[in-house]
C-alpha atoms as a PDB file:
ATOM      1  CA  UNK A   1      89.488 101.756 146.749  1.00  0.00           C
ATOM      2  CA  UNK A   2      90.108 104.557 144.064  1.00  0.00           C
ATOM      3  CA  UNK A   3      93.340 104.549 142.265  1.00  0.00           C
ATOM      4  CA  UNK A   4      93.990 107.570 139.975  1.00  0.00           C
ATOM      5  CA  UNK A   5      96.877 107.573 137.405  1.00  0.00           C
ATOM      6  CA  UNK A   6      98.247 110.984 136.863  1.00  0.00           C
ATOM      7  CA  UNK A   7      98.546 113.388 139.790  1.00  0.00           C
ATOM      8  CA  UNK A   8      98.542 116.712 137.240  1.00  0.00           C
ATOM      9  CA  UNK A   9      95.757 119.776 136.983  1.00  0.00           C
ATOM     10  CA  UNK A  10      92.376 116.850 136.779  1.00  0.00           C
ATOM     11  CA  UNK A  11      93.732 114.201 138.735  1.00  0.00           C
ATOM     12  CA  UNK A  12      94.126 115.981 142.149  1.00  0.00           C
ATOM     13  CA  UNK A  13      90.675 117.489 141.524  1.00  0.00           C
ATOM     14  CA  UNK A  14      89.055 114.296 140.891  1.00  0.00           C
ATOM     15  CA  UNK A  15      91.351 113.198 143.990  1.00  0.00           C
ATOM     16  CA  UNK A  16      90.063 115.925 145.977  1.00  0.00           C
ATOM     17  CA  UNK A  17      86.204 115.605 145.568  1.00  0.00           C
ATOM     18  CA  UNK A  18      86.611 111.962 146.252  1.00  0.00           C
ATOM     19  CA  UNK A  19      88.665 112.730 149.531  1.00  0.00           C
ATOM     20  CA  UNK A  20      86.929 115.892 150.720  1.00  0.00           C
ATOM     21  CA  UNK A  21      83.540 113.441 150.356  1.00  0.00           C
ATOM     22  CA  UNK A  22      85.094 110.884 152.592  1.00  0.00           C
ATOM     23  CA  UNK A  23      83.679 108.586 149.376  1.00  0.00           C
ATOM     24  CA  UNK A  24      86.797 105.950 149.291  1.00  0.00           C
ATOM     25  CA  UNK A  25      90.365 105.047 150.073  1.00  0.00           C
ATOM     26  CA  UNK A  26      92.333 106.629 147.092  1.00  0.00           C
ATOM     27  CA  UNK A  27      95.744 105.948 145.374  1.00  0.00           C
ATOM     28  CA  UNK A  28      97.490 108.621 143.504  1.00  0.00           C
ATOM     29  CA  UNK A  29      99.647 107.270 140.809  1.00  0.00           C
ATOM     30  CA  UNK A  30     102.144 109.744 139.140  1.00  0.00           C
ATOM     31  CA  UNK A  31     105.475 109.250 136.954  1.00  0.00           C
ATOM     32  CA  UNK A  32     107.256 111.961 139.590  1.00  0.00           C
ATOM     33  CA  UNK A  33     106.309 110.401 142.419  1.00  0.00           C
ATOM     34  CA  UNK A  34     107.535 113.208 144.953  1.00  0.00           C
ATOM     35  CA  UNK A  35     104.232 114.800 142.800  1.00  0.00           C
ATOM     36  CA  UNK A  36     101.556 111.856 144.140  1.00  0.00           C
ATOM     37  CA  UNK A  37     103.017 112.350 147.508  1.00  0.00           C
ATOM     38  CA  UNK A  38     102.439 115.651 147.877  1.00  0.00           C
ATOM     39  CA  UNK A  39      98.789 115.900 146.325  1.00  0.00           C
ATOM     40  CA  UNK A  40      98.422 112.887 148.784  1.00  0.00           C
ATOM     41  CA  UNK A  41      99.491 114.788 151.447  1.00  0.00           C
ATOM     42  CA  UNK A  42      97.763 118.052 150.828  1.00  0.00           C
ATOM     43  CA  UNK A  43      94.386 116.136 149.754  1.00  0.00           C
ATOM     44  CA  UNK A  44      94.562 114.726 153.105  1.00  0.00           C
ATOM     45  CA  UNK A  45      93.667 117.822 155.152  1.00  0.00           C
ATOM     46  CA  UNK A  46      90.347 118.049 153.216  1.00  0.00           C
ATOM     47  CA  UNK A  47      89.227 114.851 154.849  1.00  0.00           C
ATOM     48  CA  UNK A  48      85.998 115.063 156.706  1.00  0.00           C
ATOM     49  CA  UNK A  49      86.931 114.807 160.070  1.00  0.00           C
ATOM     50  CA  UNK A  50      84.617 111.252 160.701  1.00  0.00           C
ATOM     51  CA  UNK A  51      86.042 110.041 157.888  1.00  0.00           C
ATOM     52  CA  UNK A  52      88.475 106.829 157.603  1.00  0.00           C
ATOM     53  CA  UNK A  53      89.542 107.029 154.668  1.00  0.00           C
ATOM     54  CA  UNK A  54      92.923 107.542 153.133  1.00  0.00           C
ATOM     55  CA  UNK A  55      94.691 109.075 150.487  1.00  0.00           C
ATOM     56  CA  UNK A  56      98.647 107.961 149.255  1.00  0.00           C
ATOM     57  CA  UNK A  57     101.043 109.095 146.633  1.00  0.00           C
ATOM     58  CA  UNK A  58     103.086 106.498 145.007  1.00  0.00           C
ATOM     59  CA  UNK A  59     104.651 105.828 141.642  1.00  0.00           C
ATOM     60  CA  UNK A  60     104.405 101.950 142.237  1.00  0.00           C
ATOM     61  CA  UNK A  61     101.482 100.801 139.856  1.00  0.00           C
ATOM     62  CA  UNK A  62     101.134  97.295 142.276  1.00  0.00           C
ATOM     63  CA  UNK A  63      99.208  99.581 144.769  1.00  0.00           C
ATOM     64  CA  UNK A  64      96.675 100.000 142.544  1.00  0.00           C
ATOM     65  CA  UNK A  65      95.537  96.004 143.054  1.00  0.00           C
ATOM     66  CA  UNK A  66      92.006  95.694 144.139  1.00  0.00           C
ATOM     67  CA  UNK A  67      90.652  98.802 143.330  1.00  0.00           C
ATOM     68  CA  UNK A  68      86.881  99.524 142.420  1.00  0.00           C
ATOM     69  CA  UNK A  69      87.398 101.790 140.583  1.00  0.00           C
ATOM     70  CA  UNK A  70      90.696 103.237 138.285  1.00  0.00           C
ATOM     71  CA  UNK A  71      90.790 106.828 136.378  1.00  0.00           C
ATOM     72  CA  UNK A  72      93.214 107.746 133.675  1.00  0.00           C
ATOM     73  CA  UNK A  73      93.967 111.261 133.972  1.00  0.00           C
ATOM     74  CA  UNK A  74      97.831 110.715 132.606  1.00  0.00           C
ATOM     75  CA  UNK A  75      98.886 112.523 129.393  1.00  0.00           C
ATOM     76  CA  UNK A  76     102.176 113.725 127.821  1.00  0.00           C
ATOM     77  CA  UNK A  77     101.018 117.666 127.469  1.00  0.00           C
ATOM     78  CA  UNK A  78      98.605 119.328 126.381  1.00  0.00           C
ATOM     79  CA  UNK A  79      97.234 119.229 122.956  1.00  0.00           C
ATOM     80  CA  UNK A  80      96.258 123.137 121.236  1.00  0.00           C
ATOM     81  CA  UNK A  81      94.600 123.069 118.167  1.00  0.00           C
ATOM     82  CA  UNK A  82      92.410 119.526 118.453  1.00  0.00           C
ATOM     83  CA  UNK A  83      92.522 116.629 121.157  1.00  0.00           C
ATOM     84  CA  UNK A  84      94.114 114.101 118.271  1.00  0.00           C
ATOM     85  CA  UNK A  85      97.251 117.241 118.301  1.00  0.00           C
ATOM     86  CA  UNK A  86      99.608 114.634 120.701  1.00  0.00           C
ATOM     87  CA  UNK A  87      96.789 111.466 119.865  1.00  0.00           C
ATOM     88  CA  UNK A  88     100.055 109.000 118.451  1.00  0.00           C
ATOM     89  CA  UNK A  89     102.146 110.201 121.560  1.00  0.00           C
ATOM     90  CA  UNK A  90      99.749 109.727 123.975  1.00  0.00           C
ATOM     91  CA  UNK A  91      98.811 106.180 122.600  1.00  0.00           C
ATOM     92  CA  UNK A  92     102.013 105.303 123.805  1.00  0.00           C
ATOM     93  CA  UNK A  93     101.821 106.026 127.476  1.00  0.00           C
ATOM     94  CA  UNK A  94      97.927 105.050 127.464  1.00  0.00           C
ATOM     95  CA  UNK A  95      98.852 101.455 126.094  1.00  0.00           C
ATOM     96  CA  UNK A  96     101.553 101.108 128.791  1.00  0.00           C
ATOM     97  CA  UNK A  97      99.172 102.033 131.470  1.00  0.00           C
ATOM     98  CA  UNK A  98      96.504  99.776 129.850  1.00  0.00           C
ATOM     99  CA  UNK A  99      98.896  96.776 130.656  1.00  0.00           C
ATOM    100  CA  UNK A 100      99.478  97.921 134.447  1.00  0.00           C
ATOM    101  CA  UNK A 101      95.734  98.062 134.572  1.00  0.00           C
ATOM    102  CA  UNK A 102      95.620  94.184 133.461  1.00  0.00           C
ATOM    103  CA  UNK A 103      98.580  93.066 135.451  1.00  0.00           C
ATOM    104  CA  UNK A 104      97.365  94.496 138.619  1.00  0.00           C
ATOM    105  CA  UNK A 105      93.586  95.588 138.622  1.00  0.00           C
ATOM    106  CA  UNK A 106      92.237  94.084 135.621  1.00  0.00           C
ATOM    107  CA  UNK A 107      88.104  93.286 137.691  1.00  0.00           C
ATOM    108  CA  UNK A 108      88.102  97.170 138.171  1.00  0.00           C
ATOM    109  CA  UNK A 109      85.949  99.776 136.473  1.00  0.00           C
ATOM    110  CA  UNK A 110      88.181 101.769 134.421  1.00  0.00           C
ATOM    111  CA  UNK A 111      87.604 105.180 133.794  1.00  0.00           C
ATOM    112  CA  UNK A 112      89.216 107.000 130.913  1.00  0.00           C
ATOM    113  CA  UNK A 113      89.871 110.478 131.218  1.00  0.00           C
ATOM    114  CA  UNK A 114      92.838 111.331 128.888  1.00  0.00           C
ATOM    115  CA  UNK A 115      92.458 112.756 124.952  1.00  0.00           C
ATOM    116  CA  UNK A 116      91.385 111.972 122.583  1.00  0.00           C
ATOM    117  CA  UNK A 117      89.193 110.166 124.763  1.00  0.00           C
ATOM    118  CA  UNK A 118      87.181 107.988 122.667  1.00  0.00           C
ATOM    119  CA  UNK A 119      90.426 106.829 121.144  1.00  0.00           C
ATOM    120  CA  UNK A 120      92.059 106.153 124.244  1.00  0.00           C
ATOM    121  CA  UNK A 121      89.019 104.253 125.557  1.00  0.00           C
ATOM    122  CA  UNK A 122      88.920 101.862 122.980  1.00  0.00           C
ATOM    123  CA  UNK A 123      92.396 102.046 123.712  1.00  0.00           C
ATOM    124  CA  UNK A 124      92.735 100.948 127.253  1.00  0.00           C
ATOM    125  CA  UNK A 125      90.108  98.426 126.502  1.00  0.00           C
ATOM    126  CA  UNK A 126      91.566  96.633 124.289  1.00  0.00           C
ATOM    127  CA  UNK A 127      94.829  96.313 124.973  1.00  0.00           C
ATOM    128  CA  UNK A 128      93.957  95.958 128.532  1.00  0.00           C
ATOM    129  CA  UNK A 129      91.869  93.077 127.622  1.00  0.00           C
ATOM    130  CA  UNK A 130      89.451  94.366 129.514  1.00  0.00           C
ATOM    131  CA  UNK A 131      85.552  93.607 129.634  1.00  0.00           C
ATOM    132  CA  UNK A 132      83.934  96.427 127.887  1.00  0.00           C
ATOM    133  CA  UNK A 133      81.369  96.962 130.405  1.00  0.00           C
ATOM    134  CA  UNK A 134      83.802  98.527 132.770  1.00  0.00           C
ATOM    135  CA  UNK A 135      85.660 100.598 130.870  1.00  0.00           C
ATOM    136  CA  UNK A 136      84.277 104.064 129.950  1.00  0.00           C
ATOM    137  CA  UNK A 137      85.371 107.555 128.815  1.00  0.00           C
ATOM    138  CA  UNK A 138      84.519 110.514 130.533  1.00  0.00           C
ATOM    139  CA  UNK A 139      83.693 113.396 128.585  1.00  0.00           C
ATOM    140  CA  UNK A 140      80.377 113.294 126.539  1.00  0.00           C
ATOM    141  CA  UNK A 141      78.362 113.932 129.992  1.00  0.00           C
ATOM    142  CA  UNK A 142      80.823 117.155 130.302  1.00  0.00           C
ATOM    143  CA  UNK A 143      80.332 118.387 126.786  1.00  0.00           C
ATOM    144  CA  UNK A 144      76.240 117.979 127.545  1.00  0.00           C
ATOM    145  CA  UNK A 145      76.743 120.159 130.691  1.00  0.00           C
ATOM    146  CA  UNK A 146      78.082 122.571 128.314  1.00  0.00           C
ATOM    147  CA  UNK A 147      75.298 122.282 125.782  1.00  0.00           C
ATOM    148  CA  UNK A 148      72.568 122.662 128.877  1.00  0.00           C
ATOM    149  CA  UNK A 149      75.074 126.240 129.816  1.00  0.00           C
ATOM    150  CA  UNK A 150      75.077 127.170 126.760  1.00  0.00           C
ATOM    151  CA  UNK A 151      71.376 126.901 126.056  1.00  0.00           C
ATOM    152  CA  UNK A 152      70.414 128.474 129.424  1.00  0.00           C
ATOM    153  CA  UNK A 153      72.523 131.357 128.083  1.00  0.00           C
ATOM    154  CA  UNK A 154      71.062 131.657 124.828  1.00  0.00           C
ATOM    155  CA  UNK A 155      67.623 131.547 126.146  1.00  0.00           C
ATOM    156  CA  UNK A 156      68.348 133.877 129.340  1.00  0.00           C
ATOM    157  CA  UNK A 157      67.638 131.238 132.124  1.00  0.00           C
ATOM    158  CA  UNK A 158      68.767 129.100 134.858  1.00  0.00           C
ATOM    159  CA  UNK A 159      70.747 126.037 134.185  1.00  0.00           C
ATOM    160  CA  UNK A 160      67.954 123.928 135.657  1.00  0.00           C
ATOM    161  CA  UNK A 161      64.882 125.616 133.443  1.00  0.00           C
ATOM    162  CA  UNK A 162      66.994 123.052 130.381  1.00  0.00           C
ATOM    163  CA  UNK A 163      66.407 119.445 130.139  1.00  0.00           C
ATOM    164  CA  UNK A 164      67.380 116.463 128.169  1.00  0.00           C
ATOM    165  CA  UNK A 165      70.124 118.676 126.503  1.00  0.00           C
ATOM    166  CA  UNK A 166      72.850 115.720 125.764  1.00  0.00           C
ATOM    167  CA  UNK A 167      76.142 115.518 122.988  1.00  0.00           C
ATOM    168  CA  UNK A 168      76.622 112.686 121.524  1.00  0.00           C
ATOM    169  CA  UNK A 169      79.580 111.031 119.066  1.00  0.00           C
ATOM    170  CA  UNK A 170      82.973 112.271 119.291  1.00  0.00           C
ATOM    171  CA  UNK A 171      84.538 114.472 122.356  1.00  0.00           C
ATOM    172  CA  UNK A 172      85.945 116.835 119.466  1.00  0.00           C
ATOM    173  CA  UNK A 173      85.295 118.824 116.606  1.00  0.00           C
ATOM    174  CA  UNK A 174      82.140 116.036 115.231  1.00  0.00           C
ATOM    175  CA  UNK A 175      80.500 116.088 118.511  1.00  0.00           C
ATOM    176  CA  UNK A 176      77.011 116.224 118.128  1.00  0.00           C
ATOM    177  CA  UNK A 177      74.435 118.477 120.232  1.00  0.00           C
ATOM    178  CA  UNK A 178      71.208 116.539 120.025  1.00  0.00           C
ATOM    179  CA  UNK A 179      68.343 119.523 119.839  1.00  0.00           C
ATOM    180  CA  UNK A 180      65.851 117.199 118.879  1.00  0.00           C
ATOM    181  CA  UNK A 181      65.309 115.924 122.890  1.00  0.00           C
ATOM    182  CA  UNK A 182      66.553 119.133 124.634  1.00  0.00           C
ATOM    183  CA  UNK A 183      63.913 121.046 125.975  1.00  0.00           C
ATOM    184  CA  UNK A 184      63.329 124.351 127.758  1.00  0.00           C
ATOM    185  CA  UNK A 185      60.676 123.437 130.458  1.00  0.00           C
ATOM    186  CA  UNK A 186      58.431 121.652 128.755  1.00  0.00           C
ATOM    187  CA  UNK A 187      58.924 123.268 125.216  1.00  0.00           C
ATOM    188  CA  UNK A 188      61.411 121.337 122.586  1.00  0.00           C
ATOM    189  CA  UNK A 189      64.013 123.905 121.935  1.00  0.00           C
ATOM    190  CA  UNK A 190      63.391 123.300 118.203  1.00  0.00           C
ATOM    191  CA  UNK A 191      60.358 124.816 118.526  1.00  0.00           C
ATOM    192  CA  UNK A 192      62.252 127.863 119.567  1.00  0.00           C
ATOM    193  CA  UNK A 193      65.265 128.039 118.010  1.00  0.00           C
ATOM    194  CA  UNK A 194      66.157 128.618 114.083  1.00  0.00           C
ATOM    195  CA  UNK A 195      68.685 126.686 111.961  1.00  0.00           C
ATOM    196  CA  UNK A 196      71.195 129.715 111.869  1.00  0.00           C
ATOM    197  CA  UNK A 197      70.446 129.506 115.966  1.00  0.00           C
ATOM    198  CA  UNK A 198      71.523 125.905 116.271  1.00  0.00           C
ATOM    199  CA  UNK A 199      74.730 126.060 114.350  1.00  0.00           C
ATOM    200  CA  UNK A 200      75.876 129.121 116.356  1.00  0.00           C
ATOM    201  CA  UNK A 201      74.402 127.245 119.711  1.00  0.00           C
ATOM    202  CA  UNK A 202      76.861 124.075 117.943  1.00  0.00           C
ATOM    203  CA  UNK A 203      79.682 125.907 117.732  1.00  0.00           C
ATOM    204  CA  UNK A 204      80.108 127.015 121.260  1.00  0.00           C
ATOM    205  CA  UNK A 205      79.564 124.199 122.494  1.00  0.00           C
ATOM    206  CA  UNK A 206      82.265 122.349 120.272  1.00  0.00           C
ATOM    207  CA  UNK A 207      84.469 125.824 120.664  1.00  0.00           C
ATOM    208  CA  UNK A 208      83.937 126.035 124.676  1.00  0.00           C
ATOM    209  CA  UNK A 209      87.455 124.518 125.570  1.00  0.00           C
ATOM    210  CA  UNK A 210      89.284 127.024 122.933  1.00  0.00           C
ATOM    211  CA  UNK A 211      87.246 129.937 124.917  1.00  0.00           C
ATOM    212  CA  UNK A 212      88.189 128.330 128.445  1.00  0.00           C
ATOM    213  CA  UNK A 213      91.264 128.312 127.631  1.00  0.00           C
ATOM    214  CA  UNK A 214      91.868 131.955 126.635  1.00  0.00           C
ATOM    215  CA  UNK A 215      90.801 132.702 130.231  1.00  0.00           C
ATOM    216  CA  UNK A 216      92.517 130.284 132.177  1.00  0.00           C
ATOM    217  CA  UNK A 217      94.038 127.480 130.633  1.00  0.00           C
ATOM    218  CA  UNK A 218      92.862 123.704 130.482  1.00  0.00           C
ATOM    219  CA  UNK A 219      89.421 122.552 131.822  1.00  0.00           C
ATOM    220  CA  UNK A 220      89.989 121.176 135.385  1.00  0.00           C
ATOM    221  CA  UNK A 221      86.596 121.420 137.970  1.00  0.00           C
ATOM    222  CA  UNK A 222      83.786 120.389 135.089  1.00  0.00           C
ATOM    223  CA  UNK A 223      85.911 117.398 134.014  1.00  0.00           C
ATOM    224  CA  UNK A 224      86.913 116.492 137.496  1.00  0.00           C
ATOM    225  CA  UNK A 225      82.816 116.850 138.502  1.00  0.00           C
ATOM    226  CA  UNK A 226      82.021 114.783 136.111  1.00  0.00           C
ATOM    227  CA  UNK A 227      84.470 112.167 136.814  1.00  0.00           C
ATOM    228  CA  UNK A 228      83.532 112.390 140.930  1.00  0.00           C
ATOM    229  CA  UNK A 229      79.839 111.533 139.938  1.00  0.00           C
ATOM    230  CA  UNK A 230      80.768 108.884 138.372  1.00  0.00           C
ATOM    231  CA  UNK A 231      83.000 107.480 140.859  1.00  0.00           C
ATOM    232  CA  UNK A 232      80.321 108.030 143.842  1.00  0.00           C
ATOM    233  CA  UNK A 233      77.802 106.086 141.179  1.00  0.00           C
ATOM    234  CA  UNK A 234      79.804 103.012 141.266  1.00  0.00           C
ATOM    235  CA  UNK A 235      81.623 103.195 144.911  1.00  0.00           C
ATOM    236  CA  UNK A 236      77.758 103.531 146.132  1.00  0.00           C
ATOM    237  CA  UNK A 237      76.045 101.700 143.778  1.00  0.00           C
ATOM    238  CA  UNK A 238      73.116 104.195 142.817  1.00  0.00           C
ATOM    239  CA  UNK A 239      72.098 103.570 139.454  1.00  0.00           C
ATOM    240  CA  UNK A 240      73.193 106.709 137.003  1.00  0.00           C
ATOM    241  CA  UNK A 241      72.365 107.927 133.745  1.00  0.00           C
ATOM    242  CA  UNK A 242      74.994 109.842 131.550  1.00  0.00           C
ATOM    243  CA  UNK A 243      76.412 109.781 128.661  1.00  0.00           C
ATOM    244  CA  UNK A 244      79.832 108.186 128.357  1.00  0.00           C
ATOM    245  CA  UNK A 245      82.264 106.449 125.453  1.00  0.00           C
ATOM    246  CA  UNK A 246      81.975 103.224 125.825  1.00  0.00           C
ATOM    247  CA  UNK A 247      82.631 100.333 123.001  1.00  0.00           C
ATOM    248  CA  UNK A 248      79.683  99.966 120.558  1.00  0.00           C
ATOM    249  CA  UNK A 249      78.130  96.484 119.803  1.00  0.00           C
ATOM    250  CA  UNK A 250      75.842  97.558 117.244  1.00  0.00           C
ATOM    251  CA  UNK A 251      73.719 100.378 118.562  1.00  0.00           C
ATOM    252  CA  UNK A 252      73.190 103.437 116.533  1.00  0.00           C
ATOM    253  CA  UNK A 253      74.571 101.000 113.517  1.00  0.00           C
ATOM    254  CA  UNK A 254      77.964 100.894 115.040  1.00  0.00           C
ATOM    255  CA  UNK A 255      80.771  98.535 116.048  1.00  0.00           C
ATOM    256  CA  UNK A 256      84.200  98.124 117.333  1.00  0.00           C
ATOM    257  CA  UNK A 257      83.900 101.772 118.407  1.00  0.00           C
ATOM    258  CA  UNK A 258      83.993 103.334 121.251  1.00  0.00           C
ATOM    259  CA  UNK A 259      81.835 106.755 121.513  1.00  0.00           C
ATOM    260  CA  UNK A 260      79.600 109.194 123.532  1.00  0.00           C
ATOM    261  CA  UNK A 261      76.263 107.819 124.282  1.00  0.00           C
ATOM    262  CA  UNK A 262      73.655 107.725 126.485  1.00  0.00           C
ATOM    263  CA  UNK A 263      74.305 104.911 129.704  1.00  0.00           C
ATOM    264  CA  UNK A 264      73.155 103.828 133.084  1.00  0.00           C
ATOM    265  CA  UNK A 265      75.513 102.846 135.410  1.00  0.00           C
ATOM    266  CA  UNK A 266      75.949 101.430 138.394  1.00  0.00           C
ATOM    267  CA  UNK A 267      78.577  99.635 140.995  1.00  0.00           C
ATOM    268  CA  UNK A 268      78.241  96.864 138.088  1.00  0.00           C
ATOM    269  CA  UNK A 269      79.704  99.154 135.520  1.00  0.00           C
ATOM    270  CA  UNK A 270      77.845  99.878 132.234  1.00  0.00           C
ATOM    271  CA  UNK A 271      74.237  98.287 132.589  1.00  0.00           C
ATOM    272  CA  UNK A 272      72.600  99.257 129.295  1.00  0.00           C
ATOM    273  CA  UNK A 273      73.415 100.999 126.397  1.00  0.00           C
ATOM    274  CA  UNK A 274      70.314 103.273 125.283  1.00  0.00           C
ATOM    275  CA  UNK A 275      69.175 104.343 121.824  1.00  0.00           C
ATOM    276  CA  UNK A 276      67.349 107.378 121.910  1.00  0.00           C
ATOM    277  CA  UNK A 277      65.039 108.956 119.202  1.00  0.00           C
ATOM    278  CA  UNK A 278      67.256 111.539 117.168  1.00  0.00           C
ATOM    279  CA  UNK A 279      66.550 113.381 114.066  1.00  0.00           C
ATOM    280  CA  UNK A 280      67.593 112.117 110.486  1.00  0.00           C
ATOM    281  CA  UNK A 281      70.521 115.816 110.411  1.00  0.00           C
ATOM    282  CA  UNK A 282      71.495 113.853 113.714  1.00  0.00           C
ATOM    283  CA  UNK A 283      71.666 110.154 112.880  1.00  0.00           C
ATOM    284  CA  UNK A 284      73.635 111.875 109.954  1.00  0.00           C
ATOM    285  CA  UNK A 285      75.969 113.842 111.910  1.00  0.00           C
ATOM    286  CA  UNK A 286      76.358 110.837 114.349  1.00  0.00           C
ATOM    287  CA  UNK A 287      78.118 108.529 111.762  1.00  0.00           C
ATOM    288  CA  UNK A 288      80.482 111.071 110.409  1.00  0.00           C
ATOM    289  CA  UNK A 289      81.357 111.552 113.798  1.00  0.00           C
ATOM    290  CA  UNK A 290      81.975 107.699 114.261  1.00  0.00           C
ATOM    291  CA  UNK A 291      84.066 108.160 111.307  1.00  0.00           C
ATOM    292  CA  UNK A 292      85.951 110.296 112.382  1.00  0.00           C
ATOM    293  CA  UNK A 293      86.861 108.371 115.335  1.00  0.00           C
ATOM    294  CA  UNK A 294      86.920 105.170 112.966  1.00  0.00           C
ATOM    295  CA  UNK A 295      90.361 106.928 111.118  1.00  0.00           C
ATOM    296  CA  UNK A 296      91.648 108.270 114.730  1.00  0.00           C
ATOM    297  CA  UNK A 297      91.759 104.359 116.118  1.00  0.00           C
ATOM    298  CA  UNK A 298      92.889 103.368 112.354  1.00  0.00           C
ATOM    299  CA  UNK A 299      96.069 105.759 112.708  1.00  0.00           C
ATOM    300  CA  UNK A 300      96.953 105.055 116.196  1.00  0.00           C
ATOM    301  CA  UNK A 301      96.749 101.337 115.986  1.00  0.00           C
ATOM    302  CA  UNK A 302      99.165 101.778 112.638  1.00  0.00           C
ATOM    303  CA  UNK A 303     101.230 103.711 113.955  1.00  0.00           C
ATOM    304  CA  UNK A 304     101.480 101.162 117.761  1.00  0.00           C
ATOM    305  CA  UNK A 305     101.959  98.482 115.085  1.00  0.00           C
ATOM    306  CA  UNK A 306     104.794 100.397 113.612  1.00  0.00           C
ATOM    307  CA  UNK A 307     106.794 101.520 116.889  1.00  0.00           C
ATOM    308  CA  UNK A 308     106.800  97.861 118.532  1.00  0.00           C
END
């Protein structure tokens, strides 16, 4: 079963790939409940017609007990400037739902979609007591499909002419576009691009959900695709590789953090934790993005300390 908490924008698209794939049973968990419902209902229709599956609104977090799999779409608003705008906020609700998680689902593989989501990964793990292998944020594997768009763009190609093009570190402004592995065929991109190249390249990628959103608003279908596949990894148990937060152990020199990297998973959860080959600028840029992250889990766990 596949229990989502929120029912906004994300949530009923993550809800709707999952139902319109016939991939699982799926609970929609929503503050408004009328909300859930309704999604529920509407989702419904896009069921495959040999599928028997079902889909359910409810604002009762017991129906979420023995799921597979849980998402955390759930936020207070939407932040403007930077994802840490509503970060002390939104530590509020995400600790609360943390709790529901341990109370009613706590063997599940959690999936953390809500900003700032390294943050609130770390987060839901540890005040959901959870083991770290099933808990991960989605969002690094999004910001590489952006660096593989943007790079096809630069260069004037297909999507599928780029390779190995991942972001690493920090779902924000410290994110960290590894050049060193992408590749355009079979040709490193550094062997084609300048340093003047790479921080423009760098910027759009960081920049891309400022430019989405003078078009249309907040990112909904790349999110919610990148959620599904994850999903369909562990509901069908074929092995995946993406990068993901997920709580550090010491890789990449880090600990007691959780942040994008490079992971297989399967219907196990987080199998291995890889550490590529980067650059020296990269390995660099990768620990000031850490500490960035570092200060964002310092202030919100002050400022949870503070408020109980």
């Amino acid at each position: 079963m596949i229990s989502i908490i929120g029912s906004g924008k994300v949530g009923s698209a993550i809800a709707f790939l999952c139902g319109s794939n016939g991939l699982d049973d799926i609970i929609l968990v929503n503050r408004d409940e009328k909300k859930a419902i309704g999604e529920a209902l509407d989702i419904s229709n896009a069921v495959p017609a040999g599928s028997a599956i079902s889909i359910n609104g409810t604002g009762d977090y017991s129906q979420i007990a023995n799921s597979d799999v849980v998402i955390v779409t759930a936020s207070i608003g939407t932040h403007q400037a930077s994802r840490s705008d509503i970060m002390l906020d939104q530590s509020i609700l995400v600790r609360s739902i943390a709790k529901k998680i341990q109370n009613f689902a706590s063997k599940a593989k959690v999936l953390v979609v809500t900003n700032p989501v390294d943050v609130m990964t770390y987060l839901v793990q540890k005040e959901g007591k959870l083991d770290s292998k099933n808990v991960l944020g989605v969002a690094s594997s999004l910001d590489s499909a952006r660096f593989r768009h943007c790079l096809s763009r630069h260069f004037g190609v297909s999507q599928d002419q780029i390779h190995d093009a991942m972001v690493l570190g920090e779902h924000d402004d410290s994110m960290v576009p590894v050049f060193s592995n992408a590749k355009l065929g079979n040709t490193p991109v550094n062997d084609l691009l300048n340093e003047k190249q790479r921080s423009h390249i760098t910027a759009d990628v960081c920049n891309y959900w400022k430019s989405l959103r003078d078009y249309k608003g907040s990112s909904v279908f790349g999110i919610a695709k990148n959620t599904y596949d994850i999903i369909s990894t562990m509901i069908q148990n074929k092995p995946l590789d993406v990068c993901a937060s997920v709580l550090l152990d010491g890789q990449y020199g880090l600990e007691n953090i959780c942040m994008g990297v490079p992971i297989t998973i399967t219907k196990d959860g987080i199998t291995q934790i890889h550490q590529i080959i980067i650059s020296d600028e990269e390995k660099q840029q990768l620990q000031r993005s850490a500490g960035m992250i570092q200060n964002n889990i310092a202030r919100v766990q002050e400022f949870l300390n503070s408020s109980q």
